[in-house]
C-alpha atoms as a PDB file:
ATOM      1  CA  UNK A   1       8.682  17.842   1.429  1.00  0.00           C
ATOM      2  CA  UNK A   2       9.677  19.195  -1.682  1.00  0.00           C
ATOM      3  CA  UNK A   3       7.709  17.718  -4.742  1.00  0.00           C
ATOM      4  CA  UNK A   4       8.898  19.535  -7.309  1.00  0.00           C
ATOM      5  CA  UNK A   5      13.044  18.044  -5.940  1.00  0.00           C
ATOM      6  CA  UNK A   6      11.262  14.393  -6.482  1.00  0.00           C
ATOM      7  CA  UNK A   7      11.743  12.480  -9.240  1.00  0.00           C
ATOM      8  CA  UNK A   8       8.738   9.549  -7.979  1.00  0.00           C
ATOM      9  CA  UNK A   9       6.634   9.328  -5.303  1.00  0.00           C
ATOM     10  CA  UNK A  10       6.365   5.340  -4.187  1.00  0.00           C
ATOM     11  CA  UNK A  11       3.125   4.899  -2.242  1.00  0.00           C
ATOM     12  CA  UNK A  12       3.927   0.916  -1.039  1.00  0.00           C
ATOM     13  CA  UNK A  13       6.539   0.615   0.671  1.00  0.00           C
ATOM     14  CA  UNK A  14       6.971  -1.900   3.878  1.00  0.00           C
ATOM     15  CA  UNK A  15       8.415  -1.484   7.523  1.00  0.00           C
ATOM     16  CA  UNK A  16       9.814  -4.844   7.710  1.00  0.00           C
ATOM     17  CA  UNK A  17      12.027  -4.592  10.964  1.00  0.00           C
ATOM     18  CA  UNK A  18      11.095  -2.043  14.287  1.00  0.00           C
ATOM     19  CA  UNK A  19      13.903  -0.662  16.666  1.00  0.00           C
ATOM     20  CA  UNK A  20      13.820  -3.777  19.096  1.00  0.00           C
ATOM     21  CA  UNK A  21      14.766  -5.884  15.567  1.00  0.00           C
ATOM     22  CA  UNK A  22      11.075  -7.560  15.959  1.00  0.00           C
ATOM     23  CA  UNK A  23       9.374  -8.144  12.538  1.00  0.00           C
ATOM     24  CA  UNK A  24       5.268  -7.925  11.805  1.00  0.00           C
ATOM     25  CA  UNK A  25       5.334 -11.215   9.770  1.00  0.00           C
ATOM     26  CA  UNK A  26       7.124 -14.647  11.583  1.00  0.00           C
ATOM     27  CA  UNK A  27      10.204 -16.164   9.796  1.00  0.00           C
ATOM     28  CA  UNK A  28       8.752 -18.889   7.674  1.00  0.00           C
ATOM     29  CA  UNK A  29       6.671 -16.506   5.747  1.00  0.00           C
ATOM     30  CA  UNK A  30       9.039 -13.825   5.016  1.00  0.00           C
ATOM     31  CA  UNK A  31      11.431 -17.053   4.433  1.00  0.00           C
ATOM     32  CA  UNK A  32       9.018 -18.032   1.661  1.00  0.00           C
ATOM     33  CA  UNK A  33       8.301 -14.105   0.961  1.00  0.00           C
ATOM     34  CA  UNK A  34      11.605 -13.549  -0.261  1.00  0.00           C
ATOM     35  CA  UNK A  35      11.914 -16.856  -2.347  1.00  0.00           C
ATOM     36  CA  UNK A  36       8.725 -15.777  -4.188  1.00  0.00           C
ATOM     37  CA  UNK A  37       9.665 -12.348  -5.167  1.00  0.00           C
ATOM     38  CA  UNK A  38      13.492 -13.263  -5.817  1.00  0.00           C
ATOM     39  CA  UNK A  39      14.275 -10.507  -3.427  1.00  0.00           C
ATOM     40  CA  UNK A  40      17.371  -8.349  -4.186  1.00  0.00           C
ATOM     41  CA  UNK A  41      19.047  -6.529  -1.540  1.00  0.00           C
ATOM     42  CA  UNK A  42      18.299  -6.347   2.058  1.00  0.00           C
ATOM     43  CA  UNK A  43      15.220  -7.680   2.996  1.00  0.00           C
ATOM     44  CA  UNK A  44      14.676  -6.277   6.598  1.00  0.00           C
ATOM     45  CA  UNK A  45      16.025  -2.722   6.146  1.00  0.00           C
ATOM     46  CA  UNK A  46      15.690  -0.342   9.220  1.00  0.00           C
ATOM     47  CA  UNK A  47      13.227   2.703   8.311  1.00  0.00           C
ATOM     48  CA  UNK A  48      16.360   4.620   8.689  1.00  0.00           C
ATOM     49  CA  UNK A  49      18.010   2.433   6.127  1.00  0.00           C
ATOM     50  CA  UNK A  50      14.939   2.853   4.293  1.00  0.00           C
ATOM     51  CA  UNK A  51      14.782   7.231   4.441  1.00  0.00           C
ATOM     52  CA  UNK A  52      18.393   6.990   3.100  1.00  0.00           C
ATOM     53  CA  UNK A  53      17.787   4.578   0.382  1.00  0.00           C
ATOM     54  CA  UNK A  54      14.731   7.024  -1.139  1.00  0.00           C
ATOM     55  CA  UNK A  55      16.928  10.130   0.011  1.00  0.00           C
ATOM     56  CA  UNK A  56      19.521   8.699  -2.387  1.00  0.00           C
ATOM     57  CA  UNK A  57      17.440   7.914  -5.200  1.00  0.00           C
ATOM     58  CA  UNK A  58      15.397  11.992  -4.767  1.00  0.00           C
ATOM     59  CA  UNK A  59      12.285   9.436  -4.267  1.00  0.00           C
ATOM     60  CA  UNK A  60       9.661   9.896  -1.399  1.00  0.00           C
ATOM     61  CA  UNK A  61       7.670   6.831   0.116  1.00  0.00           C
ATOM     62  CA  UNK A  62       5.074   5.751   1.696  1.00  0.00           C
ATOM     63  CA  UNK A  63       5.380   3.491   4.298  1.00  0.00           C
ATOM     64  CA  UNK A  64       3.616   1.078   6.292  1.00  0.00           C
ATOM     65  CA  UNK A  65       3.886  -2.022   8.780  1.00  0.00           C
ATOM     66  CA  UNK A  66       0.444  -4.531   8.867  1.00  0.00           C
ATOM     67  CA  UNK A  67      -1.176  -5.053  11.702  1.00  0.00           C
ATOM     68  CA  UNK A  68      -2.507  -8.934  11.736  1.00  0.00           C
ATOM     69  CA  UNK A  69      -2.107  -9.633  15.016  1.00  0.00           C
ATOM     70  CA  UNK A  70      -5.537 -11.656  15.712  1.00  0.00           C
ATOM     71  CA  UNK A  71      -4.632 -13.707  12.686  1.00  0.00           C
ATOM     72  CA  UNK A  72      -1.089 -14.276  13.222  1.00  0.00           C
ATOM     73  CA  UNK A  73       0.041 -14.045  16.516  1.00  0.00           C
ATOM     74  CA  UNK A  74       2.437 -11.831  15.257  1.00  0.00           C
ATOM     75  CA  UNK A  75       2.760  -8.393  17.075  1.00  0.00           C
ATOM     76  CA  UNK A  76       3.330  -5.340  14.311  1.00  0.00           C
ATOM     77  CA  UNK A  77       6.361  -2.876  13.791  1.00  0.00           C
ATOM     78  CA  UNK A  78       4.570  -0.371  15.908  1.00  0.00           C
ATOM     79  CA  UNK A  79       2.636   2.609  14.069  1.00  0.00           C
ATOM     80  CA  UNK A  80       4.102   5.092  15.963  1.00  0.00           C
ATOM     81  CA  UNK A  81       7.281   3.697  15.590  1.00  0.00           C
ATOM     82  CA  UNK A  82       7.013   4.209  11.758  1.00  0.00           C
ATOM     83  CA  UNK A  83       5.317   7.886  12.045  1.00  0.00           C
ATOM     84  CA  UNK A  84       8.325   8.910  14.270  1.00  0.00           C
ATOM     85  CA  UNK A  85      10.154   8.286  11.150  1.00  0.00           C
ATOM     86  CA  UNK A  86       8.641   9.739   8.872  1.00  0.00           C
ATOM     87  CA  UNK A  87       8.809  12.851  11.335  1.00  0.00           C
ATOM     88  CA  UNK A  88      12.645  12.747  11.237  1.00  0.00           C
ATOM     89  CA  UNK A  89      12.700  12.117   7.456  1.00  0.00           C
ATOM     90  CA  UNK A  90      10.206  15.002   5.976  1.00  0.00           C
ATOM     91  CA  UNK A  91      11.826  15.440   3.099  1.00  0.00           C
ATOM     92  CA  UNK A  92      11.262  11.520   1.945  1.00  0.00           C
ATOM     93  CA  UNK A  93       8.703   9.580   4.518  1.00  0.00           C
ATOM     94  CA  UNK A  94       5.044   9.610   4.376  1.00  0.00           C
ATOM     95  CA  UNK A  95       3.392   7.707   6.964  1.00  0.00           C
ATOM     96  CA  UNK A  96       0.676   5.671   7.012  1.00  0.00           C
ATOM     97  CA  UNK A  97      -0.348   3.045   9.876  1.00  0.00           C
ATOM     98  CA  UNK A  98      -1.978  -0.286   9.731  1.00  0.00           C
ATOM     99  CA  UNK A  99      -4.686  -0.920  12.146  1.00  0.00           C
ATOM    100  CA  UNK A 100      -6.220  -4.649  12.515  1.00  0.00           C
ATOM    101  CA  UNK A 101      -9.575  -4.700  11.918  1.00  0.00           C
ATOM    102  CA  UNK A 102     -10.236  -7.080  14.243  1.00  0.00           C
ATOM    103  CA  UNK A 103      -9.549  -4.262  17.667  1.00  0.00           C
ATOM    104  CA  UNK A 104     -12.799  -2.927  17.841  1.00  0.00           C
ATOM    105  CA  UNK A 105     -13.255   0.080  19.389  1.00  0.00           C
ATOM    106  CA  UNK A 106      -9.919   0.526  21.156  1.00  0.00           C
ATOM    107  CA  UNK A 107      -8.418   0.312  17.353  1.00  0.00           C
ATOM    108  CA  UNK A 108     -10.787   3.006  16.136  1.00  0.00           C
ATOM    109  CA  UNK A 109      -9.821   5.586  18.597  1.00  0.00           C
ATOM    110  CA  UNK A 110      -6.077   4.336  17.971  1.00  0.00           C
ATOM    111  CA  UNK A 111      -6.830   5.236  14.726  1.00  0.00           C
ATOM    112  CA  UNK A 112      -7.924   8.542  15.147  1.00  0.00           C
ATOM    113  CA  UNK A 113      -4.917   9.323  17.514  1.00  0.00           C
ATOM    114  CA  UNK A 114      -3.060   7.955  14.655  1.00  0.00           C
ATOM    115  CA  UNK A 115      -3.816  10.553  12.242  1.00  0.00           C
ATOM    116  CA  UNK A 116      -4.645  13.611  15.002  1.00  0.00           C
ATOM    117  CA  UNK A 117      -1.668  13.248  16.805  1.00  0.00           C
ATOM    118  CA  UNK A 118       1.011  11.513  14.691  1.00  0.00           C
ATOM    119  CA  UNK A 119      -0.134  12.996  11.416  1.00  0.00           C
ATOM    120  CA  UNK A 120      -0.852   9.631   9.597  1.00  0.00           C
ATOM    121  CA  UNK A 121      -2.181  10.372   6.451  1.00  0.00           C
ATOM    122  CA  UNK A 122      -3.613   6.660   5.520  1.00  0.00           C
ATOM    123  CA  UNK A 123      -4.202   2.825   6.667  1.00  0.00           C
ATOM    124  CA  UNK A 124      -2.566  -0.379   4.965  1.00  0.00           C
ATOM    125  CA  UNK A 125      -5.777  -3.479   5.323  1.00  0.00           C
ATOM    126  CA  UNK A 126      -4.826  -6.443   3.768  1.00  0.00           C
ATOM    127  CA  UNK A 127      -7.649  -8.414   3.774  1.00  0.00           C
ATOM    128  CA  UNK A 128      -6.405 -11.951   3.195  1.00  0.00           C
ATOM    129  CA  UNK A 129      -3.332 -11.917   6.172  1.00  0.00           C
ATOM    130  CA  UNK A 130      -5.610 -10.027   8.341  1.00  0.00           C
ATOM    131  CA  UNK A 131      -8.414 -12.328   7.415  1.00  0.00           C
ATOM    132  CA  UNK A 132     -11.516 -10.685   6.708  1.00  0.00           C
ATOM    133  CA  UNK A 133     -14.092  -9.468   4.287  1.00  0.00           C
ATOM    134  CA  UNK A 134     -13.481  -5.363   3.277  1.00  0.00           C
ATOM    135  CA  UNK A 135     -16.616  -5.123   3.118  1.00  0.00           C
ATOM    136  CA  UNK A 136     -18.208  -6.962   6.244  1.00  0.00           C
ATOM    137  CA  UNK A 137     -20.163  -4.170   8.016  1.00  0.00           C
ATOM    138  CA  UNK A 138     -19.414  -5.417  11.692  1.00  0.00           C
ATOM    139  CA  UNK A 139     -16.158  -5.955  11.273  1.00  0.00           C
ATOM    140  CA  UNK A 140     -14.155  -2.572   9.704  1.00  0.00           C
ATOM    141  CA  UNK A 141     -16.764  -0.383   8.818  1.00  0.00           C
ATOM    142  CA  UNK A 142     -16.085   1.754  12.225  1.00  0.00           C
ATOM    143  CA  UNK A 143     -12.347   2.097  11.429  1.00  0.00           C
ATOM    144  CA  UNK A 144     -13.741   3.270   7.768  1.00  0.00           C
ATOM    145  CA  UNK A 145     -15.415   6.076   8.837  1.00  0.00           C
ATOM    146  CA  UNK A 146     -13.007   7.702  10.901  1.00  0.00           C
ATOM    147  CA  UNK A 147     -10.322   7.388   7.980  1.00  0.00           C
ATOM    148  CA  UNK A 148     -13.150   9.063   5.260  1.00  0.00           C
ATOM    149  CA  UNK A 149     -13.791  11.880   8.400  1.00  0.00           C
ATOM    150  CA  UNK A 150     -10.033  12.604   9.037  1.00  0.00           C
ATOM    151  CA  UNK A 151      -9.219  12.911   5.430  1.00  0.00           C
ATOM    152  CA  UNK A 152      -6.841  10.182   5.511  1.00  0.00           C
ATOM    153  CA  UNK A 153      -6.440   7.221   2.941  1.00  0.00           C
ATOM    154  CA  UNK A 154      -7.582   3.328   3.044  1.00  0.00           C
ATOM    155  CA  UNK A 155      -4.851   1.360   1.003  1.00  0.00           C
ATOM    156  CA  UNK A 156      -6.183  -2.346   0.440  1.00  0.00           C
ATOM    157  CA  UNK A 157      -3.922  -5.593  -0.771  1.00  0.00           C
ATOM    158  CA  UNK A 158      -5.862  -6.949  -3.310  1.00  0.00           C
ATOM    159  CA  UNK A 159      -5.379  -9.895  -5.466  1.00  0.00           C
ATOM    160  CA  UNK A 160      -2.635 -12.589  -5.175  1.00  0.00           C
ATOM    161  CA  UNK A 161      -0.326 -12.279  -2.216  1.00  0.00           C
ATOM    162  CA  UNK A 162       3.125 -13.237  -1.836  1.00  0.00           C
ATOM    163  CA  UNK A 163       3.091 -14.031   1.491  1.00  0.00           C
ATOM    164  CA  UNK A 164       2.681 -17.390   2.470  1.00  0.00           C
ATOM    165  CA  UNK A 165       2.971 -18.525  -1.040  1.00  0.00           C
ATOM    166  CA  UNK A 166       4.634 -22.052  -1.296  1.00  0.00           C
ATOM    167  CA  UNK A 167       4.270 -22.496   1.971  1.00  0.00           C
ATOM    168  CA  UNK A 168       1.751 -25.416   3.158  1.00  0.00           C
ATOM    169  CA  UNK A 169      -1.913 -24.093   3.238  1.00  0.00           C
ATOM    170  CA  UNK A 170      -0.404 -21.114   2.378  1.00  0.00           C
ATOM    171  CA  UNK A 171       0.035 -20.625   5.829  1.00  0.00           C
ATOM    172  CA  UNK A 172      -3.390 -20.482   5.994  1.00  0.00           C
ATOM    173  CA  UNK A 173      -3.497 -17.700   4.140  1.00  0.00           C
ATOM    174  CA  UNK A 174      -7.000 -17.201   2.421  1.00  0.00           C
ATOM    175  CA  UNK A 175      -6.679 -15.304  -1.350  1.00  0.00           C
ATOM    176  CA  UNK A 176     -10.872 -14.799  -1.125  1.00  0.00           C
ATOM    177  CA  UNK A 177     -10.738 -11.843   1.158  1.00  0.00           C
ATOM    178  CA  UNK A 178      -8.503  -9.755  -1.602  1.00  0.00           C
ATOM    179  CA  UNK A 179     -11.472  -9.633  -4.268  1.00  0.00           C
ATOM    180  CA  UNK A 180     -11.210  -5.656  -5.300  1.00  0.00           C
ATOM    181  CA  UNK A 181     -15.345  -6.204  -5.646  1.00  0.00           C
ATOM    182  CA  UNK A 182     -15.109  -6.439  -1.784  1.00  0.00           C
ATOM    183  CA  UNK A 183     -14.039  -2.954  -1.993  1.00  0.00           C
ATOM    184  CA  UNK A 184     -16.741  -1.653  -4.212  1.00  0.00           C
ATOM    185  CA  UNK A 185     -18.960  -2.185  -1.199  1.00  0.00           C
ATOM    186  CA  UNK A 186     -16.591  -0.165   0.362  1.00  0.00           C
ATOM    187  CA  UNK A 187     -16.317   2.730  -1.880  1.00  0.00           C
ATOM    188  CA  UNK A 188     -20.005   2.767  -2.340  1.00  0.00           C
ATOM    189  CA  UNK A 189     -21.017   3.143   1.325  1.00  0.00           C
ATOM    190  CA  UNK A 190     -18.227   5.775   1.798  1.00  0.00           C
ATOM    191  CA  UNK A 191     -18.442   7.946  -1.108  1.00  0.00           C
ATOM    192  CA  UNK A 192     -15.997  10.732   0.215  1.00  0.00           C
ATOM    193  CA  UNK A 193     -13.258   8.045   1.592  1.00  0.00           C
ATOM    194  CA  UNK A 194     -10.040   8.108  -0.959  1.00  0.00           C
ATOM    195  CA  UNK A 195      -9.412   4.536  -1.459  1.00  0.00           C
ATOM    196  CA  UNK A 196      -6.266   2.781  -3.344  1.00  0.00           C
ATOM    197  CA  UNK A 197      -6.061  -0.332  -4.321  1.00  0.00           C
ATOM    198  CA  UNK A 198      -2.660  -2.345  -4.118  1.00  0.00           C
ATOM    199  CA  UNK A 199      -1.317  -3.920  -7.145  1.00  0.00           C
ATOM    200  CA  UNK A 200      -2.200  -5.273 -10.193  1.00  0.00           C
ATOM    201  CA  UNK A 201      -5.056  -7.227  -9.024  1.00  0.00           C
ATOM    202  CA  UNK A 202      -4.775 -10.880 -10.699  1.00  0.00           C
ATOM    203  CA  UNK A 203      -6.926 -12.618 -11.090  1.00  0.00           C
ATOM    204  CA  UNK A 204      -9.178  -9.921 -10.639  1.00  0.00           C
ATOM    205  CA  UNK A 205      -7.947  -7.743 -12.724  1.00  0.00           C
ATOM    206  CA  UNK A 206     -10.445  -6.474 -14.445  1.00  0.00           C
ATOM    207  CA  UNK A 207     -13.045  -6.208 -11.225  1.00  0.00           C
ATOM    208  CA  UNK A 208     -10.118  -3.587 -10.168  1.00  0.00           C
ATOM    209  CA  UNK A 209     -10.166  -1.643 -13.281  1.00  0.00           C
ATOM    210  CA  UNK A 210     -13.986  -1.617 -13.074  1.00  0.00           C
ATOM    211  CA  UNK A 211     -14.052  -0.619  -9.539  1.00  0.00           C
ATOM    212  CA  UNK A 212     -11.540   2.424 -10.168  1.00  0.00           C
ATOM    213  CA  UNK A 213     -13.653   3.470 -13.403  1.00  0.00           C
ATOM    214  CA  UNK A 214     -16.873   3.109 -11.366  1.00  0.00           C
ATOM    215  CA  UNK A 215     -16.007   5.015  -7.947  1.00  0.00           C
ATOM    216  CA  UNK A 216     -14.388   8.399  -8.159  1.00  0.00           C
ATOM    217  CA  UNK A 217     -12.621   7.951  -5.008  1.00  0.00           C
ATOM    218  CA  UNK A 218     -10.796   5.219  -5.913  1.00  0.00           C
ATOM    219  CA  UNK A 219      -7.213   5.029  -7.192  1.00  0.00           C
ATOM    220  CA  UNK A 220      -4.915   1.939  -8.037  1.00  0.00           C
ATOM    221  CA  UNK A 221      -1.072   1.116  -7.434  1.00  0.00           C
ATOM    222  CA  UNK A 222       1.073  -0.872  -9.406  1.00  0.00           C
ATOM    223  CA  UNK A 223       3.309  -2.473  -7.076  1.00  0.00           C
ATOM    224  CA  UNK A 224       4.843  -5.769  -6.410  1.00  0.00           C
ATOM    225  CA  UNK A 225       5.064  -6.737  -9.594  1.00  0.00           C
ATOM    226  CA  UNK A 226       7.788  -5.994 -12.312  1.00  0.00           C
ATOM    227  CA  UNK A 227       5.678  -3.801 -14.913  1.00  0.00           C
ATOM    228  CA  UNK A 228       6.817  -6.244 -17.286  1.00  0.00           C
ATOM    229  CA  UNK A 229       4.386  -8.641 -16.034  1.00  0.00           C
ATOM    230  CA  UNK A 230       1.923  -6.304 -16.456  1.00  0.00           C
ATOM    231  CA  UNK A 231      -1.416  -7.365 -17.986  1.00  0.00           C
ATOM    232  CA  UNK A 232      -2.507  -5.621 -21.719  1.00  0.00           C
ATOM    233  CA  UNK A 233      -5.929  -3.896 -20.439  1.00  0.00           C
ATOM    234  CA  UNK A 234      -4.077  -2.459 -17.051  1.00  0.00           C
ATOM    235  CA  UNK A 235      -1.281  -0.947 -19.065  1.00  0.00           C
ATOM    236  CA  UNK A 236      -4.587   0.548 -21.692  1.00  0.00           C
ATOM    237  CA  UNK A 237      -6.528   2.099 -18.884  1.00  0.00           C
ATOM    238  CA  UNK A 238      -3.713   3.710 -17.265  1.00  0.00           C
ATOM    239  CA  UNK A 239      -2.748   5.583 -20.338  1.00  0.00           C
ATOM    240  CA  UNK A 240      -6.477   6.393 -20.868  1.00  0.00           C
ATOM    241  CA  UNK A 241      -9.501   6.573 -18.394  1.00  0.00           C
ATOM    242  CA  UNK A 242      -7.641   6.150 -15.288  1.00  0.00           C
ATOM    243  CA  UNK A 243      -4.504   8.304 -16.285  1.00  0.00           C
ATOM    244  CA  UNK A 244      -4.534  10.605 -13.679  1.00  0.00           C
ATOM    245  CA  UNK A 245      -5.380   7.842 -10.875  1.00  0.00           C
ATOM    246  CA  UNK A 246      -3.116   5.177 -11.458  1.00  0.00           C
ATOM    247  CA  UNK A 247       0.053   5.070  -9.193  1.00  0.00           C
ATOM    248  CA  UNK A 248       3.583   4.139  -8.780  1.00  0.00           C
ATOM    249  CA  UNK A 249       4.252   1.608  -5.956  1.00  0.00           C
ATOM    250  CA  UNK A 250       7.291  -0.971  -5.609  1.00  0.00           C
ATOM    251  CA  UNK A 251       6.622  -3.305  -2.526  1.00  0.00           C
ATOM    252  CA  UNK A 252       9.822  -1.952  -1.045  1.00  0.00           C
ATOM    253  CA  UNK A 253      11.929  -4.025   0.281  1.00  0.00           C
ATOM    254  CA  UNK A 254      11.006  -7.153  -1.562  1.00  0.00           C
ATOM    255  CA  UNK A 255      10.715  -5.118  -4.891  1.00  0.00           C
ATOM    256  CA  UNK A 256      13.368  -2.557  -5.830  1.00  0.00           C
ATOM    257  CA  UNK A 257      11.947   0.880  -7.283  1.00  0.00           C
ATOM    258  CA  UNK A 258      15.394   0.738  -9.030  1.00  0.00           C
ATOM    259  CA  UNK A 259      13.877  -2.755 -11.057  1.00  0.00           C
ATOM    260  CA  UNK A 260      10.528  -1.242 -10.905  1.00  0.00           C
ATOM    261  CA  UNK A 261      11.348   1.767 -12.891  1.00  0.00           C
ATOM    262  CA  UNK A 262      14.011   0.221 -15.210  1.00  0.00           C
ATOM    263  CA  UNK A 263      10.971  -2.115 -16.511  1.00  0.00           C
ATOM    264  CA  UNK A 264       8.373   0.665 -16.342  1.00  0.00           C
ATOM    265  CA  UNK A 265      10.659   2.579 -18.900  1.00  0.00           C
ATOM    266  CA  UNK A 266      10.092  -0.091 -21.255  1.00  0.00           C
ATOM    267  CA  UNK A 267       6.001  -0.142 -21.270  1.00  0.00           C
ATOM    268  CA  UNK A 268       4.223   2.034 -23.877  1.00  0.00           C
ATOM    269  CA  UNK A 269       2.717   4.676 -21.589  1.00  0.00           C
ATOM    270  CA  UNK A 270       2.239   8.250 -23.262  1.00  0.00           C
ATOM    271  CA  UNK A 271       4.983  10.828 -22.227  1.00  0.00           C
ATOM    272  CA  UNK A 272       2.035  12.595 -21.287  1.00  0.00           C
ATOM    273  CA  UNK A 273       1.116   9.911 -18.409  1.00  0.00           C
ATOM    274  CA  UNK A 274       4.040   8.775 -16.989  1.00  0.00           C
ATOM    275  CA  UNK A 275       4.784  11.636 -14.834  1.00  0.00           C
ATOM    276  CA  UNK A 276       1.017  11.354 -13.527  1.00  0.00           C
ATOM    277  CA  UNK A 277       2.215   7.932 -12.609  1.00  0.00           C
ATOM    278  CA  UNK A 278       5.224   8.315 -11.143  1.00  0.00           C
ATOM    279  CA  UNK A 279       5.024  11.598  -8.742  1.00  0.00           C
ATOM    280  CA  UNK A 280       1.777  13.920  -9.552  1.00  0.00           C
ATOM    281  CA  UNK A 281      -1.475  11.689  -9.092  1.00  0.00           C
ATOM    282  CA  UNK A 282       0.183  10.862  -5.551  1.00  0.00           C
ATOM    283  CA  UNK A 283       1.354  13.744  -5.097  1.00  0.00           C
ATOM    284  CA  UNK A 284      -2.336  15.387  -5.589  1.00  0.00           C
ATOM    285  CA  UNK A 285      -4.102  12.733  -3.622  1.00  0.00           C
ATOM    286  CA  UNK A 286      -1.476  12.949  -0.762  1.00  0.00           C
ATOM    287  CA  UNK A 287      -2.479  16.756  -0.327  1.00  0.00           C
ATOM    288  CA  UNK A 288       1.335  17.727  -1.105  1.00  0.00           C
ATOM    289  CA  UNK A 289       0.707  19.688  -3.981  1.00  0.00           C
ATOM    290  CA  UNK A 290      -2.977  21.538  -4.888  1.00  0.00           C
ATOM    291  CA  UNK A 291      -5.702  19.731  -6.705  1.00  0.00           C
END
């Protein structure tokens, strides 16, 4: 991969669809998935679809499936599915997996195969689908510690979630779990794990700034919301004391980097900081370019 060719580097970005045209989430919640973020486009692009789209655009991505299965029923785009893509698309694919917590010791050594073997270079969690606690010690911490040993990177959802929102119950979905304080905990018991956490965190949005301030090891995207939306202090402490570990993430498919960046333009963020944003904090905590 080429940074210097790249005009972004997204690091949220979803596999929505594997090879056998099975999805990781059932149809009523990317039915209501879709409503919710006003999706524009295709909504279950192929990861080939997906390397061409950021080819086009001189963007690289990271990309991801979730693995919920214990919670949902729901079997995942496979993980080596996704790193086979990324293998065959260098120049714009970075692969990350997503391992459900809830495996135990047979997802642990997946893990590690993962990353030894496929070259993963970070885990999605998201907490609230995959139902549980970041920082419940019997439940994740093994997985943890094999991610902060291989160098690789633990991406959490935190906040709100569009998925299963207007649905009954939320399809059961519980918002608790995606408190970025869980991930203090997290942060605090692995000092030497690089952490990110996904999105603009409402309506914990300040926890997450605190927890990014706090913990040198942690970093925060900005995705799946327009940066419009964007709250006052989030938009402050990106320009100031987390400039240089604040990223650029869409939520590719269901939000466009094309809509993501024509509303970033607008925000007042130094000249100064927006290419930190947009390619070179990623790019540094990625390993593609020296620290």
């Amino acid at each position: 991969m080429n940074v210097d060719d790249l005009v972004a580097i997204d690091v949220h970005t979803h596999a929505e669809v594997s090879s056998r045209g099975t999805s990781s989430l059932d149809d009523d919640l990317h039915a209501a998935s879709s409503a919710y973020f006003k999706v524009e486009g295709k909504r279950k692009p192929t990861l080939e679809e997906t390397a061409a789209y950021y080819r086009e655009r001189r963007m690289a991505a990271v990309i991801f499936t979730v693995d919920a299965e214990s919670a949902t029923g729901t079997e995942p785009v496979p993980n080596e599915e996704v790193a086979e893509a990324a293998a065959a698309n260098p120049d714009v694919l970075i692969p990350f997996a997503s391992i459900d917590p809830f495996r135990g010791k047979a997802g642990v050594k997946r893990a590690r195969r993962l990353v030894e073997e496929y070259g993963v270079k970070g885990f999605k969690f998201h907490p609230s689908i995959q139902g549980f606690f970041p920082n419940d010690r019997s439940v994740a911490y093994a997985l943890y510690e094999v991610i902060e040993e291989t160098g690789a990177i633990a991406l959490f959802h935190t906040g709100q979630t569009g998925i299963g929102a207007g649905v009954p119950g939320g399809g059961g979905i519980r918002l608790k779990y995606s408190n970025p304080l869980h991930v203090d905990d997290v942060a605090a018991d692995f000092p030497h794990l690089k952490i990110i956490l996904a999105h603009p965190s409402f309506p914990w949005q300040d926890e997450a700034l605190a927890v990014a301030t706090h913990k040198p090891g942690v970093h925060i995207d900005l995705s799946g919301w327009s940066p419009k939306y964007f709250p006052p202090q989030l938009v402050q402490y990106a320009n100031t004391l987390l400039k240089d570990k604040v990223l650029f993430g869409s939520d590719y498919p269901v939000l466009t980097p094309d809509r993501w960046l024509a509303d970033f333009a607008k925000l007042p963020v130094k000249d100064e900081v927006r290419p930190k944003i947009l390619k070179e904090n990623a790019a540094r905590l990625l390993g593609l370019t020296k620290p």
